[in-house]
C-alpha atoms as a PDB file:
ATOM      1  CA  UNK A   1     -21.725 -11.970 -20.876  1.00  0.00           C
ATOM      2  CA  UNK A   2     -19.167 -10.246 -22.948  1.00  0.00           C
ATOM      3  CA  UNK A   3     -15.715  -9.748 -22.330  1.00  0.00           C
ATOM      4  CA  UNK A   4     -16.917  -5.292 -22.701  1.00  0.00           C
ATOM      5  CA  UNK A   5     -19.276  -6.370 -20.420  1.00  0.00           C
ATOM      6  CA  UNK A   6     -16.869  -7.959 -17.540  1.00  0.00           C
ATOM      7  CA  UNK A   7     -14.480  -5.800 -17.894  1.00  0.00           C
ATOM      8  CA  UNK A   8     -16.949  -2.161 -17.032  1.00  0.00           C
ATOM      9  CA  UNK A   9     -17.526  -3.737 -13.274  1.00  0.00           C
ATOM     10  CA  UNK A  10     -13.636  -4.434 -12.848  1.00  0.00           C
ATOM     11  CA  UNK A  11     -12.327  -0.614 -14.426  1.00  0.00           C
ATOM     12  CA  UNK A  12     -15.319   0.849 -12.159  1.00  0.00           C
ATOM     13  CA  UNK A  13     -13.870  -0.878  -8.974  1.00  0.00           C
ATOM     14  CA  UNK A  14     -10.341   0.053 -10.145  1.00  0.00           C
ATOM     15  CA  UNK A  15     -11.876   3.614 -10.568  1.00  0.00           C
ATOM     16  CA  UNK A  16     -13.291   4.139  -7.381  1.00  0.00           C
ATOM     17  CA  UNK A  17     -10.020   2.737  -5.309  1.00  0.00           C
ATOM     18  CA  UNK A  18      -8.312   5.408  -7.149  1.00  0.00           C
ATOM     19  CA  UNK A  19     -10.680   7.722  -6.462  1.00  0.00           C
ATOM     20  CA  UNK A  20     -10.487   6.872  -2.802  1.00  0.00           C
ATOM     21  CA  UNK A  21      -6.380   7.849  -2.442  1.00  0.00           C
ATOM     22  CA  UNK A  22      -7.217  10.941  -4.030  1.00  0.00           C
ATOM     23  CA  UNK A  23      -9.809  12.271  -2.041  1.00  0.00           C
ATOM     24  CA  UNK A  24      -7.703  11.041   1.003  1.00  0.00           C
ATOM     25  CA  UNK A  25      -4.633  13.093  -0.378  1.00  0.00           C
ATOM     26  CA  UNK A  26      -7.455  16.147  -0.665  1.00  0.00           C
ATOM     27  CA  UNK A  27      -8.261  15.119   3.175  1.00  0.00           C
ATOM     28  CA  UNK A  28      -4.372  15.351   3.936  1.00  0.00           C
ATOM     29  CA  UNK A  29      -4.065  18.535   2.301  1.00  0.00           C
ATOM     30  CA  UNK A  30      -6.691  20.164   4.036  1.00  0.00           C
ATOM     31  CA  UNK A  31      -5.883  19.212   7.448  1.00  0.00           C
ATOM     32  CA  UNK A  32      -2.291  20.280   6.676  1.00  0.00           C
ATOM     33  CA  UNK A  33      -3.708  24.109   5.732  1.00  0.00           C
ATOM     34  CA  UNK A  34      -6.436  24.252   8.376  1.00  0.00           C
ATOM     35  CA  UNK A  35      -4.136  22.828  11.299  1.00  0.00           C
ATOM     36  CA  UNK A  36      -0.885  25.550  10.269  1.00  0.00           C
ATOM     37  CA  UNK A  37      -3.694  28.546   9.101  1.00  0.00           C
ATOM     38  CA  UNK A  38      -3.597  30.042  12.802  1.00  0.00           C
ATOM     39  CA  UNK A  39       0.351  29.122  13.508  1.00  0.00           C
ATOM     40  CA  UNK A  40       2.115  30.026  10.154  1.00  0.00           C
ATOM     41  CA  UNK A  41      -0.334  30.857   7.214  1.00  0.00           C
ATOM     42  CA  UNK A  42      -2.535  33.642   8.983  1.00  0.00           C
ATOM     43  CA  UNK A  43       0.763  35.105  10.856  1.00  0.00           C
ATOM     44  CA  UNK A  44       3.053  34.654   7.501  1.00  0.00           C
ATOM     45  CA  UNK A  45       0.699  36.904   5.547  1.00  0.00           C
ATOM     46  CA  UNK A  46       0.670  39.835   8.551  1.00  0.00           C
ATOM     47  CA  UNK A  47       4.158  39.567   8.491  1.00  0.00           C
ATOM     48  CA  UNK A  48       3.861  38.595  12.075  1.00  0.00           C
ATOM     49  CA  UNK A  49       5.603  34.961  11.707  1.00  0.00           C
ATOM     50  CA  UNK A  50       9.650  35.929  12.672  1.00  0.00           C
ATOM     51  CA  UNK A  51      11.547  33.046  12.537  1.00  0.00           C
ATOM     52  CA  UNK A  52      15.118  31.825  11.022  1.00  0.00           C
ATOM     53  CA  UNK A  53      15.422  31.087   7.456  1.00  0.00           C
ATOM     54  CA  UNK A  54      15.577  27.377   7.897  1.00  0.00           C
ATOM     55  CA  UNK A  55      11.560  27.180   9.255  1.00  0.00           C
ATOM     56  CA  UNK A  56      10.136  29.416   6.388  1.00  0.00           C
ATOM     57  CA  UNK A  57      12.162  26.488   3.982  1.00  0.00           C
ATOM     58  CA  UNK A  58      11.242  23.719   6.219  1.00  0.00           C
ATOM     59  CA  UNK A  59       7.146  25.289   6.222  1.00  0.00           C
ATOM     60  CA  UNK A  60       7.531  25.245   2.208  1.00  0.00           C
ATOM     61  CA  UNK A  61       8.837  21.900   1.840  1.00  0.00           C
ATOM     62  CA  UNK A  62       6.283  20.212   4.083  1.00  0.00           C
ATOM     63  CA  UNK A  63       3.110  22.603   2.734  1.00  0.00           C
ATOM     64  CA  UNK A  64       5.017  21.409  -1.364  1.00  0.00           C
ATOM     65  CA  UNK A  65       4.870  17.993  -0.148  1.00  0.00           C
ATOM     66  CA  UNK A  66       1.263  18.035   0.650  1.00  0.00           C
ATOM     67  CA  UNK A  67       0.300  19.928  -2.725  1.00  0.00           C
ATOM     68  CA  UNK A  68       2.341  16.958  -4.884  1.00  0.00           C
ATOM     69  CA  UNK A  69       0.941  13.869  -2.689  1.00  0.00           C
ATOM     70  CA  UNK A  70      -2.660  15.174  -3.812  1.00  0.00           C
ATOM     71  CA  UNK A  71      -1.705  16.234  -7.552  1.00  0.00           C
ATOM     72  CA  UNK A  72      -0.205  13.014  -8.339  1.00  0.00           C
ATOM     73  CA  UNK A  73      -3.017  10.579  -6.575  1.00  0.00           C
ATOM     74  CA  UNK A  74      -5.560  13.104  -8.655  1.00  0.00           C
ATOM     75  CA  UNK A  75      -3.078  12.399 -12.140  1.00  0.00           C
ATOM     76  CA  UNK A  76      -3.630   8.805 -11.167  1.00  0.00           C
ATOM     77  CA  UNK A  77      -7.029   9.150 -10.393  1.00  0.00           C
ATOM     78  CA  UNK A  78      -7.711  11.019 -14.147  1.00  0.00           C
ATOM     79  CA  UNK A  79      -5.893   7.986 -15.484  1.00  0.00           C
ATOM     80  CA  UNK A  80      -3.031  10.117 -16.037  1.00  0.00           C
ATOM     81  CA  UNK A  81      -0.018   7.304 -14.772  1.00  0.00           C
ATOM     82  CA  UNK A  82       2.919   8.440 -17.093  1.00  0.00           C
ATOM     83  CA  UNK A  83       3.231  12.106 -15.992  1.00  0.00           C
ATOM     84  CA  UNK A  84       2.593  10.530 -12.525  1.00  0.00           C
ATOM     85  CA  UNK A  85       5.597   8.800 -12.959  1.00  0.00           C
ATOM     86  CA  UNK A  86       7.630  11.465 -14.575  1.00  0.00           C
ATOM     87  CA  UNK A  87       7.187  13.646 -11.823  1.00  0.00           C
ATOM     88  CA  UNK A  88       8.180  10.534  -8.936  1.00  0.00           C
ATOM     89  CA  UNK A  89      11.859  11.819  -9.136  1.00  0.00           C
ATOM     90  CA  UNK A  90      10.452  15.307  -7.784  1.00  0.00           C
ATOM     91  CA  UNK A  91       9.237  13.648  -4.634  1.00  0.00           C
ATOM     92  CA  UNK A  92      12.157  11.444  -4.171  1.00  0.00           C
ATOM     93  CA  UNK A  93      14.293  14.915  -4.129  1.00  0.00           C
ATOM     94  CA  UNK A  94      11.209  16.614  -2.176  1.00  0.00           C
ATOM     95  CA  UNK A  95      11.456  13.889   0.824  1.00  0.00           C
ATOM     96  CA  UNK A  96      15.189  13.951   0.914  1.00  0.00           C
ATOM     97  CA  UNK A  97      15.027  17.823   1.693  1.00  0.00           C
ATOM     98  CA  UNK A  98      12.168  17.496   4.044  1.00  0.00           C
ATOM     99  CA  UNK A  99      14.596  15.301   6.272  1.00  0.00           C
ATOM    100  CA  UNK A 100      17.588  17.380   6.001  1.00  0.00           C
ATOM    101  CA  UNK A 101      15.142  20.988   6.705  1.00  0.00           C
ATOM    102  CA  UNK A 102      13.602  18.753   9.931  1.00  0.00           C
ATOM    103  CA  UNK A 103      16.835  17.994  10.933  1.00  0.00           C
ATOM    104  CA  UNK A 104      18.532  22.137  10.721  1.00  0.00           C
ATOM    105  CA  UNK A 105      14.922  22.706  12.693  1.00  0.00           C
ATOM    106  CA  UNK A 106      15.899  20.136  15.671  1.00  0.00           C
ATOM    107  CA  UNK A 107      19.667  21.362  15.345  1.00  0.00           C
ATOM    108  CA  UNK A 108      18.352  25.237  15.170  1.00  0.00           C
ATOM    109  CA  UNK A 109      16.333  24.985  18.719  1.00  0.00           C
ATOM    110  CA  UNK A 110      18.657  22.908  20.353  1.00  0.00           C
ATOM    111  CA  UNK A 111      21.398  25.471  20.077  1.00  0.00           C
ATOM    112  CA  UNK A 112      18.626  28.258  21.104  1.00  0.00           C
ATOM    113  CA  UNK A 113      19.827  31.151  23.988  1.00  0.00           C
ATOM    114  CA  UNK A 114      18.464  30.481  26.390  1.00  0.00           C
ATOM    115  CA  UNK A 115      17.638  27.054  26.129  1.00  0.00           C
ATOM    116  CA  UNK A 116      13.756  25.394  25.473  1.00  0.00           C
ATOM    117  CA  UNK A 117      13.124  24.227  29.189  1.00  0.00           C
ATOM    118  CA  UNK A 118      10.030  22.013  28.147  1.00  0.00           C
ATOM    119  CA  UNK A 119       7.327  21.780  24.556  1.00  0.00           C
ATOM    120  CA  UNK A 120       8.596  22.206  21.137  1.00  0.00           C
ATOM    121  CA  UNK A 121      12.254  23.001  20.389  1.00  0.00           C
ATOM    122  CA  UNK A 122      12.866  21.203  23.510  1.00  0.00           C
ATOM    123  CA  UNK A 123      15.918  18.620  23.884  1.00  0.00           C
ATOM    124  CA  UNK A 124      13.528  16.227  24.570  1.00  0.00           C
ATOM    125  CA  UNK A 125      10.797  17.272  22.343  1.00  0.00           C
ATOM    126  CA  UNK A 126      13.541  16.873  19.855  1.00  0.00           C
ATOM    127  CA  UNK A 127      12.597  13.396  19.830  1.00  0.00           C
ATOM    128  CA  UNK A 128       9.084  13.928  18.337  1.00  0.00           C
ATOM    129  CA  UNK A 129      10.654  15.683  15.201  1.00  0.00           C
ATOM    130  CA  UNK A 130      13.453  13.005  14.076  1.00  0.00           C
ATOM    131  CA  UNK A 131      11.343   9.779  15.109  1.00  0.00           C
ATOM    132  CA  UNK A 132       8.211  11.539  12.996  1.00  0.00           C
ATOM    133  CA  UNK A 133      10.683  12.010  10.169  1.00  0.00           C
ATOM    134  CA  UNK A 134      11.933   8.466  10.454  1.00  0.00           C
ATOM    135  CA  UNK A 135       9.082   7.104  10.143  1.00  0.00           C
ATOM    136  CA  UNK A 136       7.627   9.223   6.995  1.00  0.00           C
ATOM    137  CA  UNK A 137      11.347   8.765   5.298  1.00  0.00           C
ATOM    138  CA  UNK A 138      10.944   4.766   5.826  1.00  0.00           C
ATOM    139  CA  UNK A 139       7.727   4.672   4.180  1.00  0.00           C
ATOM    140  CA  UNK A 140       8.666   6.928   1.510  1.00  0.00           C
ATOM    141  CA  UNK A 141      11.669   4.703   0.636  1.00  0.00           C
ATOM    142  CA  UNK A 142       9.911   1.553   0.890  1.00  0.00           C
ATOM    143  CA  UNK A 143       6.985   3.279  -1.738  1.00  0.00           C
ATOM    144  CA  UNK A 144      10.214   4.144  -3.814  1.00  0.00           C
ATOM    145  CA  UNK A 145      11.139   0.791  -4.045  1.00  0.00           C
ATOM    146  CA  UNK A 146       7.309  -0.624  -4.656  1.00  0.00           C
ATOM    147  CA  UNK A 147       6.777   1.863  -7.677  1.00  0.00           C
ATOM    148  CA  UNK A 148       5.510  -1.256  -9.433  1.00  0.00           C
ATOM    149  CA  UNK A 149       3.387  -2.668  -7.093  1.00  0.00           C
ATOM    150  CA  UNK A 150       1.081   0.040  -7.395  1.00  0.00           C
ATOM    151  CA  UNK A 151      -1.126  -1.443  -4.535  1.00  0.00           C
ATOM    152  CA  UNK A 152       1.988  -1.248  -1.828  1.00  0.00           C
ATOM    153  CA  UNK A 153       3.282   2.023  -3.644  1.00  0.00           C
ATOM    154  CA  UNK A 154      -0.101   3.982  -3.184  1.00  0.00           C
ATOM    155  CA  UNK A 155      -0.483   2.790   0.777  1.00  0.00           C
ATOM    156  CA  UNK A 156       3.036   3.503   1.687  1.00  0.00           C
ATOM    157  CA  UNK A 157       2.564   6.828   0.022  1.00  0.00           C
ATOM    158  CA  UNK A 158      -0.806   7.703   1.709  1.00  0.00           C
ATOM    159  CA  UNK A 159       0.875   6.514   5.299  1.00  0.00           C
ATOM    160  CA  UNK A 160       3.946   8.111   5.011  1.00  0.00           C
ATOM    161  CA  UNK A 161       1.523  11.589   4.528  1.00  0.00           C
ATOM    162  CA  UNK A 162      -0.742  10.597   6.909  1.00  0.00           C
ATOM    163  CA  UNK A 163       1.906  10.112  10.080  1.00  0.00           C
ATOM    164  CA  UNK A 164       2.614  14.301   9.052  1.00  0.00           C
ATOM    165  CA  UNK A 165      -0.680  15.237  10.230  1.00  0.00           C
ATOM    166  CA  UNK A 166      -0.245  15.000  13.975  1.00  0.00           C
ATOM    167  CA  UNK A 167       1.681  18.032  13.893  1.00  0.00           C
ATOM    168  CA  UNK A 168      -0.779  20.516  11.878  1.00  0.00           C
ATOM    169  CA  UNK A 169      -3.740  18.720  14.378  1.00  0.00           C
ATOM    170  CA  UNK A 170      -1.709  19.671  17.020  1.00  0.00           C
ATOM    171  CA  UNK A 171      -1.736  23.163  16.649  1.00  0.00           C
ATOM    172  CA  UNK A 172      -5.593  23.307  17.412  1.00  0.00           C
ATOM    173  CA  UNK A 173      -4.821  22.222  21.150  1.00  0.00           C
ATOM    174  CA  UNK A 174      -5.461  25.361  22.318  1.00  0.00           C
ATOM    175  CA  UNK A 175      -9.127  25.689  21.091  1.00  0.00           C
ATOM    176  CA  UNK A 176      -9.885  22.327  22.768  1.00  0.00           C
ATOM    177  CA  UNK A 177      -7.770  22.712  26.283  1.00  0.00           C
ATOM    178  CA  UNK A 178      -6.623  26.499  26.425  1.00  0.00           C
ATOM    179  CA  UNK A 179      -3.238  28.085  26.529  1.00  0.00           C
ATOM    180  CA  UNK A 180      -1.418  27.113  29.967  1.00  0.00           C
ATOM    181  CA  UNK A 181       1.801  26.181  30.600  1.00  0.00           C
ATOM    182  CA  UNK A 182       3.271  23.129  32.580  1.00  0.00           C
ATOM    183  CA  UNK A 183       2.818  19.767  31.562  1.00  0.00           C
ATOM    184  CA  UNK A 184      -0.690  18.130  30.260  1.00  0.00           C
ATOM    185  CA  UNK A 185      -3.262  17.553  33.069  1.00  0.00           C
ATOM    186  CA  UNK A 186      -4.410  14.217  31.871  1.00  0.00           C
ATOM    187  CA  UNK A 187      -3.466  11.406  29.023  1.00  0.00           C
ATOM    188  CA  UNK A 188      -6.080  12.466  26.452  1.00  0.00           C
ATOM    189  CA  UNK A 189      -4.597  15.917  26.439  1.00  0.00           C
ATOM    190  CA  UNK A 190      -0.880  15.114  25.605  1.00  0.00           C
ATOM    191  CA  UNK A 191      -1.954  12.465  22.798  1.00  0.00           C
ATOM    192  CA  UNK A 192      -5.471  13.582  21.406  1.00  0.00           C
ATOM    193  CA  UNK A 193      -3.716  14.233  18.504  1.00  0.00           C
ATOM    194  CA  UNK A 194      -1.831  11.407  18.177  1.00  0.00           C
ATOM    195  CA  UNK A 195      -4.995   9.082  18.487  1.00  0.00           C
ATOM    196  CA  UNK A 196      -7.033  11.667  16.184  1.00  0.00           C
ATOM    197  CA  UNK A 197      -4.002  11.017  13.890  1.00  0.00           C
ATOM    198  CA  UNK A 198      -4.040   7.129  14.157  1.00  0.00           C
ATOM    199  CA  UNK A 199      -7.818   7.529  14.101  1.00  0.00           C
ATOM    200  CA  UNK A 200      -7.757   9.296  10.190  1.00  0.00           C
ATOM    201  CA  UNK A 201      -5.812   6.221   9.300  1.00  0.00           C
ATOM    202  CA  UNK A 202      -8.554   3.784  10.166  1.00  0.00           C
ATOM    203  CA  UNK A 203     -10.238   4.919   7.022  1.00  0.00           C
ATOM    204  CA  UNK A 204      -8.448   3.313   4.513  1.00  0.00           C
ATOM    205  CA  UNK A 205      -8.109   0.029   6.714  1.00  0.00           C
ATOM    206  CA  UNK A 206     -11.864   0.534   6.864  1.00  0.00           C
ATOM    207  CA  UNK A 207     -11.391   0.748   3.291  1.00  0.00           C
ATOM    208  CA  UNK A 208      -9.045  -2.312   2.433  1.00  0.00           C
ATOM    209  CA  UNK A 209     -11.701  -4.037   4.309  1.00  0.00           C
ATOM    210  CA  UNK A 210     -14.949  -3.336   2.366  1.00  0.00           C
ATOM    211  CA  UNK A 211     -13.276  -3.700  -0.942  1.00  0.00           C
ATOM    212  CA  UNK A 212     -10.760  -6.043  -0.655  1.00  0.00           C
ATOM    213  CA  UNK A 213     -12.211  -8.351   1.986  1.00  0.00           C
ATOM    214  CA  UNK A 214      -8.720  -8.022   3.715  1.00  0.00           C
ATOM    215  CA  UNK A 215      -6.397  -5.400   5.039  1.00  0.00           C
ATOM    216  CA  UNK A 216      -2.655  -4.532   3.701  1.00  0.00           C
ATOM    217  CA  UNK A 217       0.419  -5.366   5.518  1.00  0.00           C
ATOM    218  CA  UNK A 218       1.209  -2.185   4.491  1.00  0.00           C
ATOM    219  CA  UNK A 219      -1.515  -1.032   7.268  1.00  0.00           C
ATOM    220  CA  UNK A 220      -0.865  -3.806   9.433  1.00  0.00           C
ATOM    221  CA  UNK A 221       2.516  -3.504  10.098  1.00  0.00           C
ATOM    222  CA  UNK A 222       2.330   0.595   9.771  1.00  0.00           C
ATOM    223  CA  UNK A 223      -0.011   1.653  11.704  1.00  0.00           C
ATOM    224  CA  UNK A 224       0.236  -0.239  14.890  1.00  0.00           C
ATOM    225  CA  UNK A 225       4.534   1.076  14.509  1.00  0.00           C
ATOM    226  CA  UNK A 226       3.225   4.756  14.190  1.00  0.00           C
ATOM    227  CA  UNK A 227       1.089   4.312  17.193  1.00  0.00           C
ATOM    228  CA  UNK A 228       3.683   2.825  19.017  1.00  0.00           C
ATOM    229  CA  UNK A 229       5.689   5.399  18.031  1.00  0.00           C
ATOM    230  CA  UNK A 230       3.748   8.204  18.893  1.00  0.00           C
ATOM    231  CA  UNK A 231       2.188   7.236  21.925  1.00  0.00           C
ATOM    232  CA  UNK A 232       5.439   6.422  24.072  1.00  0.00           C
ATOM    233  CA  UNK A 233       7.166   9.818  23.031  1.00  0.00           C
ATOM    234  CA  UNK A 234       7.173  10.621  26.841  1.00  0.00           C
ATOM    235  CA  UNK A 235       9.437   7.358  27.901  1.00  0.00           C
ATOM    236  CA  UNK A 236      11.542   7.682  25.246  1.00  0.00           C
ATOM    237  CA  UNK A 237      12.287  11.617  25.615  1.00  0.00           C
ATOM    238  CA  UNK A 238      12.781  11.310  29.086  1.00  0.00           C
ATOM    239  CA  UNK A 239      15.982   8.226  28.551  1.00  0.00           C
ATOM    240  CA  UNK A 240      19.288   8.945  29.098  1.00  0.00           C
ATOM    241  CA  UNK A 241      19.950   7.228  26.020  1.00  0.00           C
ATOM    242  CA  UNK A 242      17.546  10.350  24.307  1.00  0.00           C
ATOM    243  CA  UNK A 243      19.563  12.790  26.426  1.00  0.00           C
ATOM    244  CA  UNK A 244      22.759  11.759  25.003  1.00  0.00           C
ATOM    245  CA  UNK A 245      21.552  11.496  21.681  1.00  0.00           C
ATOM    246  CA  UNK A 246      20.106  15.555  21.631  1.00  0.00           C
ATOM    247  CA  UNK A 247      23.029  16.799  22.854  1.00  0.00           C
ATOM    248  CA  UNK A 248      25.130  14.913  19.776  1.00  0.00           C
ATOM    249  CA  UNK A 249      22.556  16.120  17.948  1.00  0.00           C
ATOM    250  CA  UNK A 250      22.903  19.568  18.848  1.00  0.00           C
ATOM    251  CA  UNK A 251      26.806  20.055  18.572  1.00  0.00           C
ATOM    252  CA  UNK A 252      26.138  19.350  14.688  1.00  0.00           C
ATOM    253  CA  UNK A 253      25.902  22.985  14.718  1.00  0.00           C
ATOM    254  CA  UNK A 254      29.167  23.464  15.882  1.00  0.00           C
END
């Protein structure tokens, strides 16, 4: 067998792994516009979406971040890799303004008149926003610093965007338990998300594992952290050590 001929089965195989990261960034995207359509697209466009300045930036930053994660795993994908590259500076920049615009959010509601009692913009659902941003900014930094280990780079990319997509699933909580207020009625309700979330990430361990024979560390160490994470939002929110922290937190608005 030639070397031609050894070499078409390996470039196919490399193919279709790229393939797979950019039809997961298409996935991303996706659930990103379906999950904000009834919450921010649909009411932005009937000019029925009043907010502050800072959420109309922070909504663009996260809905830019989405569009480049897909265009450069497609680049990639189209064997493109050197205006992939050139364009890695733009989402170094991009992430670094999606933590401060999460951050003038959390500092925004917490100085609110009245105050959030309980939900989102909350003291304690404050917690949700900079842990969630923690988490995507490690990952981001750590795919920074992997840039060429493209097989770490590519996974800590595609987890850092996946642990965003709680929050546009989220907003379809209504359809599946109503509008009500007070606190959830049962476990599944308060974290369906978060385990539909942790659930879209089994695909490319599912992945690792029918092409590779072996899952990252990159998943292994990420994934169970996120859930972690995620699932013990309650106990954390509810510690004095959170209360403290949200109210230093909110005098950073003066």
């Amino acid at each position: 067998m030639s070397q031609a001929t050894m070499a078409r089965p390996a470039r196919a195989g490399a193919d279709a792994r790229f393939s797979f990261y950019a039809i997961m960034s298409t996935v991303c995207l996706t659930v990103a516009v379906l999950g904000f359509a009834p919450s921010f697209f649909l009411p932005l466009a009937q000019g029925t979406f009043v907010r502050p300045p800072v959420f109309y930036i922070h909504g663009l930053l996260f809905f830019s971040w989405t569009i480049y994660f897909c265009t450069q795993s497609w680049l990639v994908a189209a064997g493109k890799v050197v205006p992939h590259r050139e364009w890695g500076v733009l989402g170094a920049a991009l992430a670094s303004a999606m933590a401060f615009s999460v951050m003038s959010v959390v500092v925004t509601r917490l100085n609110q008149t009245p105050p959030i009692p309980q939900g989102p913009g909350s003291a304690t659902f404050a917690w949700v926003d900079v842990s969630g941003m923690a988490f995507f900014g490690t990952c981001i930094v750590l795919a920074m610093m992997n840039t060429r280990r493209s097989e770490v780079h590519k996974r800590l990319m595609l987890l850092a965007t996946m642990s965003l997509l709680n929050a546009p699933i989220a907003r379809w909580g209504a359809v599946f338990y109503g509008k009500h207020d007070g606190p959830p009625a049962s476990f599944l309700e308060a974290q369906w998300f978060n385990l539909a979330a942790i659930a879209l990430m089994l695909i490319p361990i599912g992945f690792d594992l029918r092409t590779r024979g072996k899952v990252s560390k990159v998943y292994l160490v990420g994934v169970p952290v996120y859930a972690v994470m995620d699932l013990t939002w309650p106990l954390v929110w509810s510690s004095p050590a959170w209360t403290a922290a949200s109210n230093a937190i909110r005098h950073i608005g003066g």
